[in-house]
Protein backbone atom coordinates (compact mmCIF):
# COMPACT_ATOMS: atom_id res chain seq x y z
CA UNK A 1 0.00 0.00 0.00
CA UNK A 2 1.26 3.35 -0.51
CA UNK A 3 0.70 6.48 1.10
CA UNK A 4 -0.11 9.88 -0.13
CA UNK A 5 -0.17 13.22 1.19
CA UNK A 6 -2.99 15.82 1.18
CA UNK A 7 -2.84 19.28 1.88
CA UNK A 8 -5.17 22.69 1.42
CA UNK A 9 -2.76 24.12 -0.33
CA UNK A 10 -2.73 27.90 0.75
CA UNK A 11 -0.29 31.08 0.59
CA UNK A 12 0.27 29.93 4.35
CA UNK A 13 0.79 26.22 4.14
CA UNK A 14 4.60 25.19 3.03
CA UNK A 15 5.16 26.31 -0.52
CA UNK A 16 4.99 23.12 -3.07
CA UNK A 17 8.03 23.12 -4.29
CA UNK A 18 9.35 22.38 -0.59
CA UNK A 19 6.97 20.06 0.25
CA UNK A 20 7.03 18.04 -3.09
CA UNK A 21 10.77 17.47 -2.38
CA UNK A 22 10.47 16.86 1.11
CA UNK A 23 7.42 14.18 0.65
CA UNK A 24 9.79 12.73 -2.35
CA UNK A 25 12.25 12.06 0.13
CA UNK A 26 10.68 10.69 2.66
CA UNK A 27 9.18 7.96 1.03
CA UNK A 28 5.78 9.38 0.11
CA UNK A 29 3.98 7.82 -2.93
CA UNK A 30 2.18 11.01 -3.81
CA UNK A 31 0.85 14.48 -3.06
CA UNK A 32 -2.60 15.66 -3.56
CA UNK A 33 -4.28 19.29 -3.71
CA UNK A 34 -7.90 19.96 -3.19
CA UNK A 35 -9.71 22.77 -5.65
CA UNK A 36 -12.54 25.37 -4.71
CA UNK A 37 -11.72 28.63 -7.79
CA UNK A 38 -13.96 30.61 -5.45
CA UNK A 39 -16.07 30.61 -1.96
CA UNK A 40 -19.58 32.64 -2.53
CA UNK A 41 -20.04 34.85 0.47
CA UNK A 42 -24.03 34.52 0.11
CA UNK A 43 -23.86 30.99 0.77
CA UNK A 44 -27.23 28.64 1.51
CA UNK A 45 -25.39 25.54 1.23
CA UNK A 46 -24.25 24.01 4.67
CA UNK A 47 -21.00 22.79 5.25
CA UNK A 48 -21.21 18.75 4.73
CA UNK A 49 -19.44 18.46 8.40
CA UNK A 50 -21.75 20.88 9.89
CA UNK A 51 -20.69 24.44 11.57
CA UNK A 52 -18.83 26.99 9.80
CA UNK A 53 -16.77 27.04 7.16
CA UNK A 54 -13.04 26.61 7.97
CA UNK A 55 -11.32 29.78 7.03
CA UNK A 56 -8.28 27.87 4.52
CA UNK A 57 -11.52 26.77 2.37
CA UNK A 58 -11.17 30.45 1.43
CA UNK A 59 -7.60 30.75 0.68
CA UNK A 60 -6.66 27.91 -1.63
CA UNK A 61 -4.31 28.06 -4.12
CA UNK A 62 -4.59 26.60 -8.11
CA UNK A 63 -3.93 22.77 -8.01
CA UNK A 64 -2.56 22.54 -11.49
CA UNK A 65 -0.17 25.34 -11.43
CA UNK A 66 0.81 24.21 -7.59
CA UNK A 67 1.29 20.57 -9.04
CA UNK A 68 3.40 21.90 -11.46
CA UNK A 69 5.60 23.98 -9.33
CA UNK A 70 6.24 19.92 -7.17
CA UNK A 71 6.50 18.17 -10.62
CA UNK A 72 9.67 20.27 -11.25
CA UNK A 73 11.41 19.79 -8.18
CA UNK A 74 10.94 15.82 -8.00
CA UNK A 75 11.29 13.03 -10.30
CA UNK A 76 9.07 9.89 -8.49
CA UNK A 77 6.38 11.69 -6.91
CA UNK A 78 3.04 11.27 -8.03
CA UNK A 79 0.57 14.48 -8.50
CA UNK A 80 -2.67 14.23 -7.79
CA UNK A 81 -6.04 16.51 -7.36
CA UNK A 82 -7.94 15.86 -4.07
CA UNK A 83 -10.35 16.41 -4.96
CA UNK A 84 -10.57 18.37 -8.77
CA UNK A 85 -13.97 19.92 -9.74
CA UNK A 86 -13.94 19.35 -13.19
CA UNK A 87 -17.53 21.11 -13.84
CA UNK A 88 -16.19 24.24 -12.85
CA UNK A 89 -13.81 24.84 -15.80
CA UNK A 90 -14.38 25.14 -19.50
CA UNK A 91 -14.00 21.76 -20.62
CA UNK A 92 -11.43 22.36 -23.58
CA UNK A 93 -8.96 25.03 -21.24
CA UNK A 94 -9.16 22.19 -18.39
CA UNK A 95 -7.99 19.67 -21.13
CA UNK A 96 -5.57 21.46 -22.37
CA UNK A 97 -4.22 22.15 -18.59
CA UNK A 98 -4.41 18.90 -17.62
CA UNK A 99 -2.40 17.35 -20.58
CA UNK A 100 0.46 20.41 -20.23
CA UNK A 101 1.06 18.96 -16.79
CA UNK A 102 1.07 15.32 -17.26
CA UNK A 103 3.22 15.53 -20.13
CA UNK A 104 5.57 18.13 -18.00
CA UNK A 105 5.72 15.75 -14.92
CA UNK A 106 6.32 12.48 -17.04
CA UNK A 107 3.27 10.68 -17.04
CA UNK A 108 2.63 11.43 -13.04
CA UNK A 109 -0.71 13.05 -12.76
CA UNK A 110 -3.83 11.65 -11.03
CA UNK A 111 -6.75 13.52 -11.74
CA UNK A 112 -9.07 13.19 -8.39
CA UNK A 113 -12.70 14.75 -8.75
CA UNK A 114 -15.77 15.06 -7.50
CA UNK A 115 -19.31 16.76 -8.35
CA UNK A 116 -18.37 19.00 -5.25
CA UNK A 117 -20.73 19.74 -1.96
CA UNK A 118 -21.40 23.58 -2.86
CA UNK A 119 -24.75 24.51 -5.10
CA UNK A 120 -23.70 28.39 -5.03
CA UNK A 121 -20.00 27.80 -6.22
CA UNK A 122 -21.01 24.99 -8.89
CA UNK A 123 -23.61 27.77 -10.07
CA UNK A 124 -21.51 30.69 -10.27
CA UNK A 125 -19.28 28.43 -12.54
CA UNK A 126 -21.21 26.93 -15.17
CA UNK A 127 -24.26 26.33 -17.16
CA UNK A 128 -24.02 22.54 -16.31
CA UNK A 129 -27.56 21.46 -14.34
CA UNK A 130 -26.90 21.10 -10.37
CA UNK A 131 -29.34 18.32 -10.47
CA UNK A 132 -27.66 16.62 -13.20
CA UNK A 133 -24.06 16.92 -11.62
CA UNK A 134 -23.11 13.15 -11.81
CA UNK A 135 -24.16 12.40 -15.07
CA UNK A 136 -22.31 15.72 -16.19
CA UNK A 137 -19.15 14.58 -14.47
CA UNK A 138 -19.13 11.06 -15.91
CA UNK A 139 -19.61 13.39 -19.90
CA UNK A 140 -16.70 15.45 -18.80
CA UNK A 141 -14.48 12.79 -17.96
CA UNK A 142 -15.79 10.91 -21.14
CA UNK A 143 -15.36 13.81 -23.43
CA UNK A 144 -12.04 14.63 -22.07
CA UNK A 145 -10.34 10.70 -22.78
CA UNK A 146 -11.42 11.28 -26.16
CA UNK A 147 -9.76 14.35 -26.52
CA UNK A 148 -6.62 12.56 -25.35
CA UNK A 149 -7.37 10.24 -26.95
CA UNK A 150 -8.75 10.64 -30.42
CA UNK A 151 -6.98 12.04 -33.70
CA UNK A 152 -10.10 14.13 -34.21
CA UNK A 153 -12.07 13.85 -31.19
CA UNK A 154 -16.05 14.31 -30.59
CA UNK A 155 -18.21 14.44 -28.04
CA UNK A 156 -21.87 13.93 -27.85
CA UNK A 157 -23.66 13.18 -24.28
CA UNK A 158 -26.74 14.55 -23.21
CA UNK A 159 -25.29 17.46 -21.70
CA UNK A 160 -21.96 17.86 -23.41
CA UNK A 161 -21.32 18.24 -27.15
CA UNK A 162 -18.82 19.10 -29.59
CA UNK A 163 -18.35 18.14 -33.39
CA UNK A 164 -14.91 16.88 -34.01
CA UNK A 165 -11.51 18.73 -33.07
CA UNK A 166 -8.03 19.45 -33.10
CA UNK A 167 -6.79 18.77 -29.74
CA UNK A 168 -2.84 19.12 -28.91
CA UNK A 169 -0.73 17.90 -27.27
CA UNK A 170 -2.72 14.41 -26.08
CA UNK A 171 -1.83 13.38 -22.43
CA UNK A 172 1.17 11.16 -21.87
CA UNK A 173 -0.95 8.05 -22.28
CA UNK A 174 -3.87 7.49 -23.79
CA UNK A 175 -7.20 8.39 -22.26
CA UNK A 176 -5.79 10.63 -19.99
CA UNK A 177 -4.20 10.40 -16.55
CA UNK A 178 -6.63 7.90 -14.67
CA UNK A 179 -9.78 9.27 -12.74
CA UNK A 180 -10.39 8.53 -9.33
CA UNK A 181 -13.64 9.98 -7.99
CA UNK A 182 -14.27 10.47 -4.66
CA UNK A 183 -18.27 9.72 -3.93
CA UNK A 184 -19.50 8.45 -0.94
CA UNK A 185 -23.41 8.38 -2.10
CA UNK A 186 -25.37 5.65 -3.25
CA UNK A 187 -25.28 7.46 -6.77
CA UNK A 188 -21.71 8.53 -6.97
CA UNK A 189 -20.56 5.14 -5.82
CA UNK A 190 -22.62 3.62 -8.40
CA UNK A 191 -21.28 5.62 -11.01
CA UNK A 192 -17.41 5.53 -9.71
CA UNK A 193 -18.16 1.18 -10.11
CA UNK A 194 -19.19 2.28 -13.33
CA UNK A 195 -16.59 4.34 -15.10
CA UNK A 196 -13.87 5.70 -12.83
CA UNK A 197 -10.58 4.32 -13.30
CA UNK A 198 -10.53 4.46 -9.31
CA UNK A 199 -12.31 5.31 -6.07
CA UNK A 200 -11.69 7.74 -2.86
CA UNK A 201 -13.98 7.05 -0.38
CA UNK A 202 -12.92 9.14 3.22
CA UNK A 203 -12.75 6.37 6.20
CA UNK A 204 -14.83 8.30 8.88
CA UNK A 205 -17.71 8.53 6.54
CA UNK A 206 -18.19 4.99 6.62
CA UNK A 207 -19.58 3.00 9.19
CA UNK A 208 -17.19 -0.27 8.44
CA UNK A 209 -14.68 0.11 6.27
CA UNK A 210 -13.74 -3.16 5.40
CA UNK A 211 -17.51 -3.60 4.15
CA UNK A 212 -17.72 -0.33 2.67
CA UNK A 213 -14.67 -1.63 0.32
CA UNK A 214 -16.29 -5.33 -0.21
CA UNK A 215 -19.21 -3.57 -1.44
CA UNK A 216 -18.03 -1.58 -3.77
CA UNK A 217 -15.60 -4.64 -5.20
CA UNK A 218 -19.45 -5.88 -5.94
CA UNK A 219 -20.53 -2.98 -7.48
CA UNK A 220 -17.47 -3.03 -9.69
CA UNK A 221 -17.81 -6.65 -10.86
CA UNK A 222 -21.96 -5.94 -11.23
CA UNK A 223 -20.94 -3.09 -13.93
CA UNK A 224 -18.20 -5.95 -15.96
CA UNK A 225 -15.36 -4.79 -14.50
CA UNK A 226 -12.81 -6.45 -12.87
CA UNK A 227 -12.10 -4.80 -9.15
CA UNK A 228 -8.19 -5.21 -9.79
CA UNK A 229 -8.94 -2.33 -12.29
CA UNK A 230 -9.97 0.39 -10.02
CA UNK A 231 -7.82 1.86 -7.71
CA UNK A 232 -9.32 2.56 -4.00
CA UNK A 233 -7.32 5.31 -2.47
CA UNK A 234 -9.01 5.81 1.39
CA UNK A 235 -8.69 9.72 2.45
CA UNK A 236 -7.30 8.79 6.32
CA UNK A 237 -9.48 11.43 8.64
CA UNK A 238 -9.02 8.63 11.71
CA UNK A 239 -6.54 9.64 13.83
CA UNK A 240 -3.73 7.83 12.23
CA UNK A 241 -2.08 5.26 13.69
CA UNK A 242 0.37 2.09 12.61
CA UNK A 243 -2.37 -0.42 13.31
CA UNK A 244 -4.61 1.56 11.45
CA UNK A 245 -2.50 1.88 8.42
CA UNK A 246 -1.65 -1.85 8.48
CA UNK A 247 -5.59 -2.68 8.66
CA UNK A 248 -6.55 -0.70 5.48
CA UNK A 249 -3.30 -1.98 4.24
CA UNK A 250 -4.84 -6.05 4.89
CA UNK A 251 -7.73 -4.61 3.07
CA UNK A 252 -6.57 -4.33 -0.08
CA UNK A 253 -6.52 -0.90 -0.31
CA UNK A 254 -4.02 0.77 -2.83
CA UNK A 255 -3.60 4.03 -1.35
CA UNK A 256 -3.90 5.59 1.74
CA UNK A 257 -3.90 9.71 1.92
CA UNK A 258 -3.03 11.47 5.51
CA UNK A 259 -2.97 14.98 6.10
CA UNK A 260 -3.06 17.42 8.97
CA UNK A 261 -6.66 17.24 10.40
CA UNK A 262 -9.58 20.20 9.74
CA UNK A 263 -8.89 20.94 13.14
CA UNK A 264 -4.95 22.03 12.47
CA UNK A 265 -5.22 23.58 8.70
CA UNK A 266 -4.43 26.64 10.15
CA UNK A 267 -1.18 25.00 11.71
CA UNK A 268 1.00 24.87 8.70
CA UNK A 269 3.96 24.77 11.51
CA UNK A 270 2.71 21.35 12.14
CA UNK A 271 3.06 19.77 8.53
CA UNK A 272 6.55 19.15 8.58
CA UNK A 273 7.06 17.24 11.80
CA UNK A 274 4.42 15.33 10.72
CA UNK A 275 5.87 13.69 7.76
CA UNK A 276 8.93 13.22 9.71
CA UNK A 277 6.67 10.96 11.74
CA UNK A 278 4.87 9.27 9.30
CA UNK A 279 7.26 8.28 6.97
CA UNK A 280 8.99 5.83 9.67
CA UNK A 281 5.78 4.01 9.02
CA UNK A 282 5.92 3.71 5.41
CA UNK A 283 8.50 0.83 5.30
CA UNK A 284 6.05 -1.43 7.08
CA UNK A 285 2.87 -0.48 4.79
């Protein structure tokens, strides 16, 4: 199992370049940056946790350009979005981004995404139905592994639609970097069985883990697929612990991603002693 590293990614938190290279050489399988372009100040949507909005949700940097700024310092390290919002960007720019960076880092990107929790900010962003969000997810992930795909790629879904196109450079493979959605609904687990290339379910959001993960395995092999094909990477919001790693480890779970706790984002002090501690646990994971 390996294990990742999440972060808000703010002005205040350690700049990416240093923590790329200090994850990178600690051991650290990957690093991940969340994505919210914008926080509306009318806002009628609660926050999923309940109380009020922690202030860093406020203050986060660009994932892609961050990413970037780690891909040049390191040369292992995997890059990943925790979690993208896809929905929220014009669909060829966002392409065109995403395929700039993956060919720049050498193939390393991981594109995480979700439909994202906030009605107002999804609004503000695009045309796309709120209702419709999953369906317009799976189309944008569709329509984008044709475009990096395709010699003249098209795209026609229900919501999204384009007659064919030049699109250059592709991605360093084809189809794109893979998609791992993170859904912890009925729907979005259905649909992450159905199409996502892997899964990101968080482990306090589930009342048993280990049959959280069994079930999904199901869902997988109902939809034709094999479960060896999806990636599960668990977002770790236990308080971490050796015999906690080692358990999701025994699980069969590819990834797990720790991070300093909602409770310390605005402790960036904190970040690098806790790598430091972590990383003594990576040998046995």
């Amino acid at each position: 199992m390996h294990l990742g590293f999440s972060s808000m990614n703010t002005a205040d938190d350690p700049a990416p370049d240093l923590l790329a290279r200090t994850l990178e050489e600690a051991g650290f399988e990957s690093l991940w940056y969340g994505e919210h372009s914008h926080i509306p100040v009318a806002r009628t949507t609660p926050y999923p946790p309940g109380g009020d909005l922690p202030e860093p949700y406020k203050k986060m940097m660009d994932p892609y350009v961050s990413l970037m700024s780690a891909a040049a310092v390191t040369s292992k390290l995997k890059l990943g979005t925790g979690i993208a919002l896809l929905m929220e960007r014009e669909l060829f720019s966002q392409a065109k981004t995403i395929a700039t960076l993956d060919r720049l880092s050498g193939g390393r990107l991981v594109i995480g995404c979700g439909v994202g929790w906030n009605q107002e900010e999804f609004e503000n962003a695009t045309r796309l139905p709120w209702k419709r969000r999953y369906l317009a997810l799976k189309e944008t992930v569709l329509a984008q592994r044709a475009l990096f795909t395709d010699a003249e790629p098209e795209f026609h879904g229900d919501l999204i639609d384009f007659d064919p196109v030049w699109f250059e450079p592709k991605a360093s493979r084809p189809g794109g970097p893979p998609v791992t959605f993170g859904a912890m609904g009925p729907l979005g687990i259905r649909h992450a069985a159905e199409w996502a290339d892997g899964w990101m379910p968080v482990d306090v959001a589930m009342p048993d883990v280990k049959q959280g993960i069994e079930d999904f395995r199901q869902q997988v092999r109902d939809a034709g697929r094999s479960p060896d094909d999806v990636e599960i990477t668990l977002v770790v919001m236990a308080p971490v612990t050796a015999d906690l790693l080692k358990s999701y480890r025994d699980m069969g779970i590819d990834r797990c991603n720790i991070g300093v706790g909602m409770e310390n984002w605005d402790r960036p002090e904190i970040v690098m002693p806790m790598i430091e501690q972590y990383s003594k646990l990576i040998p046995e994971l």
